[in-house]
C-alpha atoms as a PDB file:
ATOM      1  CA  UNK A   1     -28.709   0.125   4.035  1.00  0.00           C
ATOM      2  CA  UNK A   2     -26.934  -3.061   4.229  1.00  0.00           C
ATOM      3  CA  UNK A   3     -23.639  -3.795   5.983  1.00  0.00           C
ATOM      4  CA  UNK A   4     -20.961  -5.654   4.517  1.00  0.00           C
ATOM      5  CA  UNK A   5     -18.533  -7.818   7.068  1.00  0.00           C
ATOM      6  CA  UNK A   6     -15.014  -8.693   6.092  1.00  0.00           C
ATOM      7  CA  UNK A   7     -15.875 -12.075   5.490  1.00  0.00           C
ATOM      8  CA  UNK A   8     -18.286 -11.125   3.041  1.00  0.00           C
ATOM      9  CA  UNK A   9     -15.450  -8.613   1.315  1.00  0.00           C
ATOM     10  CA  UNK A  10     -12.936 -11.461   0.515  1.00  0.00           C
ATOM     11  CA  UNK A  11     -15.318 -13.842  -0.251  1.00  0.00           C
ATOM     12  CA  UNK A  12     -16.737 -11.285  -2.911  1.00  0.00           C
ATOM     13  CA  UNK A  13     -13.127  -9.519  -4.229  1.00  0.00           C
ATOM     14  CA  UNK A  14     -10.328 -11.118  -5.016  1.00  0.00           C
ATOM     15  CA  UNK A  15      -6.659  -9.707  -5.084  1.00  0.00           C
ATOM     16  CA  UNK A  16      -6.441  -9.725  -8.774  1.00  0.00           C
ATOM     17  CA  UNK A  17     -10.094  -8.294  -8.546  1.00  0.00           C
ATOM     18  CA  UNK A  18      -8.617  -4.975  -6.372  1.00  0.00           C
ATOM     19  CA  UNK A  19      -5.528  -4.917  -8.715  1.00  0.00           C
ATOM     20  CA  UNK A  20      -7.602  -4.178 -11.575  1.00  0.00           C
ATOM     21  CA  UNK A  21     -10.542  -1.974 -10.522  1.00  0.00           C
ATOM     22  CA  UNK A  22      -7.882   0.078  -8.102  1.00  0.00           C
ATOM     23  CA  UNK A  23      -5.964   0.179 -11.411  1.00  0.00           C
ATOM     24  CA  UNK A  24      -9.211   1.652 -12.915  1.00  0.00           C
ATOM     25  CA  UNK A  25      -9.906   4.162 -10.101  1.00  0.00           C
ATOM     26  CA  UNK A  26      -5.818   5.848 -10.551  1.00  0.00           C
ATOM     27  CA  UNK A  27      -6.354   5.742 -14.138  1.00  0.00           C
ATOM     28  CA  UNK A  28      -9.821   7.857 -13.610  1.00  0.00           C
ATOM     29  CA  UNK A  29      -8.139  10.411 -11.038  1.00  0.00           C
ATOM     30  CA  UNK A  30      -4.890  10.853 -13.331  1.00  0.00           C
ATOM     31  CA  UNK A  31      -7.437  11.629 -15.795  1.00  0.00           C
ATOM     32  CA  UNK A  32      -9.423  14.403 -13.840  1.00  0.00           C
ATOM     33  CA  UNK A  33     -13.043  12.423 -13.678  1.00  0.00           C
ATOM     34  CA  UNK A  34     -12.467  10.941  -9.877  1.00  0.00           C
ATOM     35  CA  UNK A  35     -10.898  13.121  -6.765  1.00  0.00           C
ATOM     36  CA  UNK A  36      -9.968  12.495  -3.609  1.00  0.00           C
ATOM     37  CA  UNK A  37     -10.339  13.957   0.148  1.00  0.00           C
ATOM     38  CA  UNK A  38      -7.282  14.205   2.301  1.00  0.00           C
ATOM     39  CA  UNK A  39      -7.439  12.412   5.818  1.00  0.00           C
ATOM     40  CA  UNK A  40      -8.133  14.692   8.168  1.00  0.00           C
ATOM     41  CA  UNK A  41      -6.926  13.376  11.760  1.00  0.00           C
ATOM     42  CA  UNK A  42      -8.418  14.745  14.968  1.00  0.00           C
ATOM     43  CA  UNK A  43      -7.954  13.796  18.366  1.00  0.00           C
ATOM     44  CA  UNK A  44      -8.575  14.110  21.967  1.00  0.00           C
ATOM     45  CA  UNK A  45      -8.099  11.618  25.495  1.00  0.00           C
ATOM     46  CA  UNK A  46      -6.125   9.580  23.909  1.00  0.00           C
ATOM     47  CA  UNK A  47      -8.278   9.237  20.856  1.00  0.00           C
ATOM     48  CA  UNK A  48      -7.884   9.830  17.290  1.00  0.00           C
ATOM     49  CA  UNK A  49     -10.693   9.940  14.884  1.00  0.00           C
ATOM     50  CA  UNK A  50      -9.476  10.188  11.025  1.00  0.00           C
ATOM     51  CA  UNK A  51     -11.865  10.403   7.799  1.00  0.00           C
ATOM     52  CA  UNK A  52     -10.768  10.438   4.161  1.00  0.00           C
ATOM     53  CA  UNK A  53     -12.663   9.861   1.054  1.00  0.00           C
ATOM     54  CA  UNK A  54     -13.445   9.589  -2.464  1.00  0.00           C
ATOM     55  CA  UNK A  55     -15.926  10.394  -5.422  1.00  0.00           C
ATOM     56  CA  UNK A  56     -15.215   7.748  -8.694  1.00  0.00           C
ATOM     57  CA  UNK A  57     -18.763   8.777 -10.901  1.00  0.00           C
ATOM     58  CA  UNK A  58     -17.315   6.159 -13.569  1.00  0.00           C
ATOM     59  CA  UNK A  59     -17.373   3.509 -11.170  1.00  0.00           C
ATOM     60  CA  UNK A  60     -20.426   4.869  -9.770  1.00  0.00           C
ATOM     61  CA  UNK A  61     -19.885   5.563  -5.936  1.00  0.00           C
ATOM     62  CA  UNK A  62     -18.700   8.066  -3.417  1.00  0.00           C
ATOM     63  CA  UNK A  63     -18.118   7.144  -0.094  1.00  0.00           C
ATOM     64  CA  UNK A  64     -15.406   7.918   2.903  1.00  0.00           C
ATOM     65  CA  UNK A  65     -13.257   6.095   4.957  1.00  0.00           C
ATOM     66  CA  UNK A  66     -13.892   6.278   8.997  1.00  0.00           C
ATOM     67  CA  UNK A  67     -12.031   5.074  11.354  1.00  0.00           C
ATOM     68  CA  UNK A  68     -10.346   5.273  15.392  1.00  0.00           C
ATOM     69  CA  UNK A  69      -7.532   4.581  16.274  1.00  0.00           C
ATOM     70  CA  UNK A  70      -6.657   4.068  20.248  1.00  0.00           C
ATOM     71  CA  UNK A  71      -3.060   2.469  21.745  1.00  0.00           C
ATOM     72  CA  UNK A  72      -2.215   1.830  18.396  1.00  0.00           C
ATOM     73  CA  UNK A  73      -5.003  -0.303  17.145  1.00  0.00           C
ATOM     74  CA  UNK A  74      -7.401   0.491  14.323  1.00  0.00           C
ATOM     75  CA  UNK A  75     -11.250   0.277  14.061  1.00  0.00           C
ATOM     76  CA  UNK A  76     -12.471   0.537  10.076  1.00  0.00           C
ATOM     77  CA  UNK A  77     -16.122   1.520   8.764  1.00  0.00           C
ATOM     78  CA  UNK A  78     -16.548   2.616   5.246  1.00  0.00           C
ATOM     79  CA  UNK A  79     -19.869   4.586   3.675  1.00  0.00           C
ATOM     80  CA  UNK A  80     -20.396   4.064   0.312  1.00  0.00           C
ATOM     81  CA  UNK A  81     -22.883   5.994  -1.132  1.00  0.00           C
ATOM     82  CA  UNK A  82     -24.330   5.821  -4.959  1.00  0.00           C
ATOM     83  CA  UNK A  83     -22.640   8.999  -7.357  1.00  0.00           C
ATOM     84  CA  UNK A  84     -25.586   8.515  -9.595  1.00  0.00           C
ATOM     85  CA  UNK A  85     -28.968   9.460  -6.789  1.00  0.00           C
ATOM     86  CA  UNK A  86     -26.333  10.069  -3.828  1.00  0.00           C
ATOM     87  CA  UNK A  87     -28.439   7.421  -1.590  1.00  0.00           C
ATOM     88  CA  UNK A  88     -26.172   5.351   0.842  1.00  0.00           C
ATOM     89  CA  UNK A  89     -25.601   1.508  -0.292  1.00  0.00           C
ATOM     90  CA  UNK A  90     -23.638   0.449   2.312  1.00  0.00           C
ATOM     91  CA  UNK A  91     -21.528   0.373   5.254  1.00  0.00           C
ATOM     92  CA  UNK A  92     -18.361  -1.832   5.597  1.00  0.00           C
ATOM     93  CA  UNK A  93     -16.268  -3.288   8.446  1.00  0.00           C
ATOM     94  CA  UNK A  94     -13.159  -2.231   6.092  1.00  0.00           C
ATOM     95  CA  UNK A  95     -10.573  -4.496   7.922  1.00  0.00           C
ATOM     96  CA  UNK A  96     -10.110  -6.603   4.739  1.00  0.00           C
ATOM     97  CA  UNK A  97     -10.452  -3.831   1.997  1.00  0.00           C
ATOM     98  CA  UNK A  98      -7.594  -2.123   4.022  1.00  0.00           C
ATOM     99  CA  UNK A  99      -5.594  -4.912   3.992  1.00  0.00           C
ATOM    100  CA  UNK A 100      -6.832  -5.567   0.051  1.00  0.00           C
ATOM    101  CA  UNK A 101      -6.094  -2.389  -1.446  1.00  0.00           C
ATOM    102  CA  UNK A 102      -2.883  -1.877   0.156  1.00  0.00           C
ATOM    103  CA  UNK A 103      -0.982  -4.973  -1.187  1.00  0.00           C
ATOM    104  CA  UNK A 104      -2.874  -4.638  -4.472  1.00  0.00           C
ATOM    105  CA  UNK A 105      -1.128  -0.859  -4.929  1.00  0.00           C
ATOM    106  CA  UNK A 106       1.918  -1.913  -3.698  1.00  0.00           C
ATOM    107  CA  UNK A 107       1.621  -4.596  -6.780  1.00  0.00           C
ATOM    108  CA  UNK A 108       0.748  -1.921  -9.157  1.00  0.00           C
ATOM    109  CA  UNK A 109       3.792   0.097  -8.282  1.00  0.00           C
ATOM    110  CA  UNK A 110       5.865  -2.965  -8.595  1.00  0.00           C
ATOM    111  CA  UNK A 111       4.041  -3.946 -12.071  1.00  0.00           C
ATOM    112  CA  UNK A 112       6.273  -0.246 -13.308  1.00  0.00           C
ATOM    113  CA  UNK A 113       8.851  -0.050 -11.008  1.00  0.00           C
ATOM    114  CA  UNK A 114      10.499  -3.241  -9.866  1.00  0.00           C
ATOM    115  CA  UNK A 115      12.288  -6.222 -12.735  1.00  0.00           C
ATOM    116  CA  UNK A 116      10.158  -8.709 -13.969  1.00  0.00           C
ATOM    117  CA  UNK A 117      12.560 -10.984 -13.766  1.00  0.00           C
ATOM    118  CA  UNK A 118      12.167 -10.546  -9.294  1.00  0.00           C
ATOM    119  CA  UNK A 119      12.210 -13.780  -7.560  1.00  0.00           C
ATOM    120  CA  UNK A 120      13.382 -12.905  -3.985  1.00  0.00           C
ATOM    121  CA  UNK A 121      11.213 -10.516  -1.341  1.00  0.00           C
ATOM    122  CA  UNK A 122      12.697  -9.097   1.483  1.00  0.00           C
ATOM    123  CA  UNK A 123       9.842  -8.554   3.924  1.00  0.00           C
ATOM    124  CA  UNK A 124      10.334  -6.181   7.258  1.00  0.00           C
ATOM    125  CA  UNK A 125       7.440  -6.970   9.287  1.00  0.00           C
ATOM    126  CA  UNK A 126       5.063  -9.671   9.543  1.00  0.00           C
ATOM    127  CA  UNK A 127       1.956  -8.205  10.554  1.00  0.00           C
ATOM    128  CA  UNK A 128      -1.402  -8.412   8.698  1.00  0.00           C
ATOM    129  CA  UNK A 129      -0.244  -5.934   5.857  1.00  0.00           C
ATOM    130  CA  UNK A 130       3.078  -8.080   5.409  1.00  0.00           C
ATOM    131  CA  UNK A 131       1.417 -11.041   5.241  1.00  0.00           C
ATOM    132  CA  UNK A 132      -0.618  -9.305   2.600  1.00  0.00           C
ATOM    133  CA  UNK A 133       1.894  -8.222   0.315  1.00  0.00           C
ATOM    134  CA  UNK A 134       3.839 -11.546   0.587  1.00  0.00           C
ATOM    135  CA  UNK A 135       1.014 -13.302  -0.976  1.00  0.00           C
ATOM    136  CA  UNK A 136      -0.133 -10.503  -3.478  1.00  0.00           C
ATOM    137  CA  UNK A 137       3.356 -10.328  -4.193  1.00  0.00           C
ATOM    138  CA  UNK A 138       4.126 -14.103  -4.804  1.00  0.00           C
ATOM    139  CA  UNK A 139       1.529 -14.449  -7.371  1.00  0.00           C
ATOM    140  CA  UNK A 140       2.103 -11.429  -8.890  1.00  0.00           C
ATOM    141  CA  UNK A 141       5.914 -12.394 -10.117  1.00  0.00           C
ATOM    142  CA  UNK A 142       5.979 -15.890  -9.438  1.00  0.00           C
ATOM    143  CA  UNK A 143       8.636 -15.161  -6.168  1.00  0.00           C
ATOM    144  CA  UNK A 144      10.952 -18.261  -5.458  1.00  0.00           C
ATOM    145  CA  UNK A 145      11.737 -17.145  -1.811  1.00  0.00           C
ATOM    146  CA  UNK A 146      10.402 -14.759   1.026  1.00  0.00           C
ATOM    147  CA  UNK A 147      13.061 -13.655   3.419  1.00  0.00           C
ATOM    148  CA  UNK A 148      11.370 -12.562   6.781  1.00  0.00           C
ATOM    149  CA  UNK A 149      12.947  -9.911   9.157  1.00  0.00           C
ATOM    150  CA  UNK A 150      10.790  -9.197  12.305  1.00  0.00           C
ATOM    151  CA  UNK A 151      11.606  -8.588  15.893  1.00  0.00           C
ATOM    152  CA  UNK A 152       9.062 -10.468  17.591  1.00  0.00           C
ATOM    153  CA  UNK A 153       8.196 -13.347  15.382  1.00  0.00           C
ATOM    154  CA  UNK A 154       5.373 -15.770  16.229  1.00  0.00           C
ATOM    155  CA  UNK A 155       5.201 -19.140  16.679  1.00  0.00           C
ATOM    156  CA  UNK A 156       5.134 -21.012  13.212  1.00  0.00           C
ATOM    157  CA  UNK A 157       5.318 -17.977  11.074  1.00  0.00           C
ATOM    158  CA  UNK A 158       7.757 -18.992   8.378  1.00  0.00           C
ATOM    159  CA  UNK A 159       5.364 -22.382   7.973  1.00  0.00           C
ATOM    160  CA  UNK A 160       2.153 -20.670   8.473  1.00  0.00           C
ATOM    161  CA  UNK A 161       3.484 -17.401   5.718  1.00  0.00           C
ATOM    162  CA  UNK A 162       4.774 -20.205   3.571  1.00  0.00           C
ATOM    163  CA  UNK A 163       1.582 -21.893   3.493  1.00  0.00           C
ATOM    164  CA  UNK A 164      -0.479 -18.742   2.358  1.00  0.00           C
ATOM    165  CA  UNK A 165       1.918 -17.675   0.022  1.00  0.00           C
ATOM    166  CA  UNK A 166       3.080 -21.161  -1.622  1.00  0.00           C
ATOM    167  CA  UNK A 167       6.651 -19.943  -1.513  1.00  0.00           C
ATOM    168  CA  UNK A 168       9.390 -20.752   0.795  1.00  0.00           C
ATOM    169  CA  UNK A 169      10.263 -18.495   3.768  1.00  0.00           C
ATOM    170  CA  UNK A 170      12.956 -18.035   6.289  1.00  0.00           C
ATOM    171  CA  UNK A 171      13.599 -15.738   8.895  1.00  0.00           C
ATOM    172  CA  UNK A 172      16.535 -13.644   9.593  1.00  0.00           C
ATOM    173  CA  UNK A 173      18.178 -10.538  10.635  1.00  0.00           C
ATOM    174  CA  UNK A 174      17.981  -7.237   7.910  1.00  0.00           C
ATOM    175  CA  UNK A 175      21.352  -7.868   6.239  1.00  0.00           C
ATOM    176  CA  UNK A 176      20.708 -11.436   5.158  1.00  0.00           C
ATOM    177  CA  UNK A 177      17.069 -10.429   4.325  1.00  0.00           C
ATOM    178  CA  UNK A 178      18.334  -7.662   2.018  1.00  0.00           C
ATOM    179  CA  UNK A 179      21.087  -9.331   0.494  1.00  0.00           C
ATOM    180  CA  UNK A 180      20.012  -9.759  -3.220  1.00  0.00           C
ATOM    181  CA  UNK A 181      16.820  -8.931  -2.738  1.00  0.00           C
ATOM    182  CA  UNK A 182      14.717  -7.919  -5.575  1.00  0.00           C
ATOM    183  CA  UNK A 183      11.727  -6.909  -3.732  1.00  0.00           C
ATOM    184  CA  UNK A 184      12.103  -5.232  -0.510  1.00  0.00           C
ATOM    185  CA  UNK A 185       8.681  -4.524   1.909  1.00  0.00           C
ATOM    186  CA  UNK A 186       9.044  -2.614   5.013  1.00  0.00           C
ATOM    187  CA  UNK A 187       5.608  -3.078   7.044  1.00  0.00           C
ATOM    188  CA  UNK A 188       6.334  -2.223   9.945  1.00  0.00           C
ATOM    189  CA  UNK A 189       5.231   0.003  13.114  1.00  0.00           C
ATOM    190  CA  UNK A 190       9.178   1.578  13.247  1.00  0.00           C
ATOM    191  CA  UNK A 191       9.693   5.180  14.277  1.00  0.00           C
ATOM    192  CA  UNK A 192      13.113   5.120  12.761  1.00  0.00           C
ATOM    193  CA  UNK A 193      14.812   3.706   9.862  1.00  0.00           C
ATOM    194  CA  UNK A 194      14.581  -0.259   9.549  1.00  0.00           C
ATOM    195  CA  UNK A 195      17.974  -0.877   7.843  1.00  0.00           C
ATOM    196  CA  UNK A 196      21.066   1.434   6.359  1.00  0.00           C
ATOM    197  CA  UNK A 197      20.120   2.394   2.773  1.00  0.00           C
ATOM    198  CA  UNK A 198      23.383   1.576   1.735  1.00  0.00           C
ATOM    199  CA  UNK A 199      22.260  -1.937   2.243  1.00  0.00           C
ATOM    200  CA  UNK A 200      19.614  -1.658  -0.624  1.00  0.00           C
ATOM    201  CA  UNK A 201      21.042  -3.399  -3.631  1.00  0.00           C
ATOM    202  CA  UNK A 202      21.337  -2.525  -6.838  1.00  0.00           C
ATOM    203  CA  UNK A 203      18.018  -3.435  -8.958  1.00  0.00           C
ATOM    204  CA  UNK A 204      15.497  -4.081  -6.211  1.00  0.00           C
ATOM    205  CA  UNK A 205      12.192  -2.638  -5.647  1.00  0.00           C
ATOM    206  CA  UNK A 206      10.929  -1.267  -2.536  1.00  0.00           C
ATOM    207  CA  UNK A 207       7.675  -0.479  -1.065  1.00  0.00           C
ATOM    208  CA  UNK A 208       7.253   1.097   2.347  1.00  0.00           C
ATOM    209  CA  UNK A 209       3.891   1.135   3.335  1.00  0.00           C
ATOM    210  CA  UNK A 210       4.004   0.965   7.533  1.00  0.00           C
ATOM    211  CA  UNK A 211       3.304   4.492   8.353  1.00  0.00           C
ATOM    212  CA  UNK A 212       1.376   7.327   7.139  1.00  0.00           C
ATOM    213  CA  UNK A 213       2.734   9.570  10.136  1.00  0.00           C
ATOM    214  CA  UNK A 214       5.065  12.855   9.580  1.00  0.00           C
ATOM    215  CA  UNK A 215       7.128  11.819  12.438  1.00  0.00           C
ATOM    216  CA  UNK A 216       7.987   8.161  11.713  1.00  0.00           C
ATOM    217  CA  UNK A 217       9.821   6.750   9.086  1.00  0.00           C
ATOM    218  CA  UNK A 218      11.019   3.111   7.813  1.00  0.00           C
ATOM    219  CA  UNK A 219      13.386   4.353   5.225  1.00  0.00           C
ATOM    220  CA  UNK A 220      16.811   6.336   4.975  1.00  0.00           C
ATOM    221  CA  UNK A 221      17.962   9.795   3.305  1.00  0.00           C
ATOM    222  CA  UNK A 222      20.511   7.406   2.091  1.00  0.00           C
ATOM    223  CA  UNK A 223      17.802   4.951   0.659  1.00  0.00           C
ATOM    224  CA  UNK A 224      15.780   8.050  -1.138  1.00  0.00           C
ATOM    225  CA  UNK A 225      19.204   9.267  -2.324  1.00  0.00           C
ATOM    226  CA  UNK A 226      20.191   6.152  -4.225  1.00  0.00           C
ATOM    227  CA  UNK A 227      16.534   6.006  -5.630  1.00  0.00           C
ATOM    228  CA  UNK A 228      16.459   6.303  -9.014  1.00  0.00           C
ATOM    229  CA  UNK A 229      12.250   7.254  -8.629  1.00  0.00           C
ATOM    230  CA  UNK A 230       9.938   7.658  -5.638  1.00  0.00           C
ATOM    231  CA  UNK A 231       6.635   7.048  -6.517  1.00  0.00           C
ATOM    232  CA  UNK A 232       3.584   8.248  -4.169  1.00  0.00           C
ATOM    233  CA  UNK A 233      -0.325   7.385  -4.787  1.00  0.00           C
ATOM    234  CA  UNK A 234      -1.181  11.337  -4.081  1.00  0.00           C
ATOM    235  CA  UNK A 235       1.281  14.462  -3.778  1.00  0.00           C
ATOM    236  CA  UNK A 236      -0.762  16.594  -1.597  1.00  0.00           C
ATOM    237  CA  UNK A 237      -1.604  13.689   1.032  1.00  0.00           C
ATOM    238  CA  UNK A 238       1.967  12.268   0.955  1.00  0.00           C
ATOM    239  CA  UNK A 239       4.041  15.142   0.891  1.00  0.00           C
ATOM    240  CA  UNK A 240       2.350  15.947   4.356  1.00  0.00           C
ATOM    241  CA  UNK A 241       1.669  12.385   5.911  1.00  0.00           C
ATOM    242  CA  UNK A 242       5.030  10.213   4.779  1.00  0.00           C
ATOM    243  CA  UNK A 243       7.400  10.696   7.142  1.00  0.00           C
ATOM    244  CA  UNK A 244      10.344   9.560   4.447  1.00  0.00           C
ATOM    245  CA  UNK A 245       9.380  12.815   2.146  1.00  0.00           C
ATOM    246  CA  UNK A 246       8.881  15.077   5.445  1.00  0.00           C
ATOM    247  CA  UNK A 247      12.009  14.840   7.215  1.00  0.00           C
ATOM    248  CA  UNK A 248      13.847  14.162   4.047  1.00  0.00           C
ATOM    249  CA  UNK A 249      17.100  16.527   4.148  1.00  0.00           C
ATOM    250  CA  UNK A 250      18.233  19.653   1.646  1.00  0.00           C
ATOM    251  CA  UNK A 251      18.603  17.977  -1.706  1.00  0.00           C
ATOM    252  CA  UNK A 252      18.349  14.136  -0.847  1.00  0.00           C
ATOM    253  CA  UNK A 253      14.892  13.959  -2.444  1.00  0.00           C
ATOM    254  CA  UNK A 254      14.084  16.937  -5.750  1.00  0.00           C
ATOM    255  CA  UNK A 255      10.647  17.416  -6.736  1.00  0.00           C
ATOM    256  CA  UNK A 256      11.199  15.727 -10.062  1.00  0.00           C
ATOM    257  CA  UNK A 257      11.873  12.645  -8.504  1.00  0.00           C
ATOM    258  CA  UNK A 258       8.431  12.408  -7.253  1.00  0.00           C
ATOM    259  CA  UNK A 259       5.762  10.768  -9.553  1.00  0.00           C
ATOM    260  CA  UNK A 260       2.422   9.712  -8.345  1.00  0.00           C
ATOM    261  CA  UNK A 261       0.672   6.282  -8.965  1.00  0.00           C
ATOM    262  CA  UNK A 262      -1.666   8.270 -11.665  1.00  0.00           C
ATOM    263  CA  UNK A 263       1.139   9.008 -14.065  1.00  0.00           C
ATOM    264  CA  UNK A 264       2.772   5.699 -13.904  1.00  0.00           C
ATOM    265  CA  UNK A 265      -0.699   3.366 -14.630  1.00  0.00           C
ATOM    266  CA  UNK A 266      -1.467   5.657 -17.321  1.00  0.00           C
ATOM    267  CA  UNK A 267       1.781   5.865 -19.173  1.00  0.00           C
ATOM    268  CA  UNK A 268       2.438   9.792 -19.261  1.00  0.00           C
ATOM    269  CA  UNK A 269       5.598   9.082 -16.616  1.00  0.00           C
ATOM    270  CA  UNK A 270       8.092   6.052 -17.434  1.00  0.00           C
ATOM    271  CA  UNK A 271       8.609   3.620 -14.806  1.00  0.00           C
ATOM    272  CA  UNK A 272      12.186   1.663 -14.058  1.00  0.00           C
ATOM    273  CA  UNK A 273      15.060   2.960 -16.343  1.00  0.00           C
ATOM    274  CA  UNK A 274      17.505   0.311 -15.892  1.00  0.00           C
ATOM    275  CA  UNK A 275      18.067  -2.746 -14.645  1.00  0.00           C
ATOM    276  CA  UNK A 276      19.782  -1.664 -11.680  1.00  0.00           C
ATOM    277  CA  UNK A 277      18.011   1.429 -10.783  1.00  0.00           C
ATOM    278  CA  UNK A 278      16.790   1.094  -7.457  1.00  0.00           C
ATOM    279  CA  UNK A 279      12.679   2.194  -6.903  1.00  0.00           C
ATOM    280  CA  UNK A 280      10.590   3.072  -4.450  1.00  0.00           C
ATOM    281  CA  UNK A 281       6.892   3.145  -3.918  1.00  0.00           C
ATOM    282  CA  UNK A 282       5.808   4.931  -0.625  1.00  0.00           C
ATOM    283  CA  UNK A 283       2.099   4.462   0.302  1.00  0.00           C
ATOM    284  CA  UNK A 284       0.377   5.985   3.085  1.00  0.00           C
ATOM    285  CA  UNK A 285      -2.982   5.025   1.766  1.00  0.00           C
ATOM    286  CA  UNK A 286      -5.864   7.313   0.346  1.00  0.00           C
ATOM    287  CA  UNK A 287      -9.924   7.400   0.240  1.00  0.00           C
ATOM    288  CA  UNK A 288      -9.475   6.760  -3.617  1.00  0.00           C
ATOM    289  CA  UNK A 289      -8.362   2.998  -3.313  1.00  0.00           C
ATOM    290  CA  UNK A 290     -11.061   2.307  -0.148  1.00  0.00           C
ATOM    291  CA  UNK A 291     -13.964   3.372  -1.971  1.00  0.00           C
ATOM    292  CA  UNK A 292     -13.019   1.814  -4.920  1.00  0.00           C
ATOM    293  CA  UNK A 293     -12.580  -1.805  -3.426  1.00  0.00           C
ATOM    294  CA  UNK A 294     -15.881  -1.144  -1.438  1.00  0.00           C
ATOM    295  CA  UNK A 295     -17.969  -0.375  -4.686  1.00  0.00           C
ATOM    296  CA  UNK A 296     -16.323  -3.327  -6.561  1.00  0.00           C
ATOM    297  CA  UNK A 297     -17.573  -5.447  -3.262  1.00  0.00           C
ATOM    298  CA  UNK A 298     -21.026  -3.605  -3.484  1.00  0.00           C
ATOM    299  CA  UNK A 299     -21.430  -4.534  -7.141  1.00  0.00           C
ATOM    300  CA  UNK A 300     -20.385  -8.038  -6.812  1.00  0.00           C
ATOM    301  CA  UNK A 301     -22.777  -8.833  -3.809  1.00  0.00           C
ATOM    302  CA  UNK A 302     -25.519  -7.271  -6.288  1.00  0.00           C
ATOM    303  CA  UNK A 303     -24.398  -9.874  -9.051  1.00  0.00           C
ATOM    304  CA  UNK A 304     -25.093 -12.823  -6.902  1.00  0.00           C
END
């Protein structure tokens, strides 16, 4: 069984690559011929050990996601294994699928839910998943200017960001980052709501992808309030993992607001409404999109 490095992942998939085949994989679950496993989290000593996964027959693989996580940093394997004879293909260091599929579904969501027309990205955190989506995002609508809010910024990261992305940056505090934005990203490692949702303007787009814990949260009451939609890759997972839905007060966020990723790529539940509805796309991340981007990797390597 071979092993796959991340070097070998984003030499072999592309972003537009995990666009389309995660694309693929949402359309298949919508549709009832892929499912999913839930992350199941257990820990002890300090720690955690969490495993979700994945069966996608039309793409041909199964596989789960493994991974520890101890002081707050990560450790990635994935198993992919064939749905056709059930043999294992592969293992994968999963660093840069993570950081793939994550941006790429953040894209999706935006493809329904945020204006075309969006030029300007507010970006709350500047981590490996920000820098992610500030690139993904940049191609995908052609952005004119990334606006970078992050307490402990690095030496050189508004040149450095600017260089990967091809798009200007600047950094400065939440109010000037949000003001006008059409695109708002919150990936961060808060506990507690980044900004005021009354800040949010009219229009933008947001996608909060920094935490998949019940007891953290990046985003408002006031922010789901003045959403117009709240879209989710999986009810069962996110309803118990996204801190934003769980501690969401009486009222502040009805169960008809709520559409998942599946019904939006496939056209049975509209996106955006109006131009200045404001949207929201809350990932915590699920096996579906990891063993997806590891099969497309898995084929690819076999091509060449």
């Amino acid at each position: 069984m071979q092993h796959i490095t991340d070097s070998m992942v984003e030499a072999l998939v592309s972003p537009a690559d995990a666009q389309q085949v995660l694309r693929d994989a949402f359309l298949r679950f919508g549709a009832g011929t892929a499912a999913m496993q839930e992350r199941v989290r257990t820990e002890a000593g300090g720690v955690k050990l969490s495993t979700l996964g994945a069966v996608i027959p039309g793409q041909g693989v199964a596989g789960a996601k493994v991974y520890t996580t101890i002081e707050g940093r990560f450790s990635f394997v994935i198993l992919l294994f064939s749905a056709e004879d059930g043999r294992p293909l592969a293992s994968f260091d999963a660093g840069a699928i993570t950081r793939l599929r994550t941006a790429a579904c953040s894209v999706i969501a935006a493809r329904h839910l945020a204006r075309p027309e969006s030029r300007t990205l507010a970006l709350f955190g500047a981590g490996t998943q920000g820098r992610a989506h500030a690139v993904q995002l940049a191609a995908a609508f052609g952005l004119g200017c990334i606006r970078v809010c992050t307490p402990r910024p690095s030496a050189g990261l508004a040149e450095s960001l600017a260089a990967e992305s091809g798009v200007p940056v600047r950094l400065c505090g939440p109010d000037e980052a949000l003001d006008g934005a059409d695109l708002v990203v919150t990936a961060s490692r808060a506990t507690t709501p980044l900004f005021a949702g009354e800040r949010l303007p009219p229009g933008c787009f947001v996608a909060a992808i920094g935490s998949s814990l019940p007891h953290t949260r990046e985003l408002d009451d006031a922010a789901l309030s003045r959403a117009a939609l709240v879209a989710v890759e999986w009810r069962p997972q996110s309803l118990r993992e996204a801190g934003e839905l769980v501690q969401a007060g009486a009222g502040v966020l009805p169960e008809e607001k709520i559409v998942e990723l599946a019904e939006l790529v496939s056209g049975r539940v509209a996106g955006r409404q109006a131009g200045d509805d404001i949207t929201i796309y809350k990932s915590v991340g699920v096996g579906l999109e990891d063993v997806a981007l590891a099969g497309l990797a898995w084929r690819r390597l076999g091509q060449r």
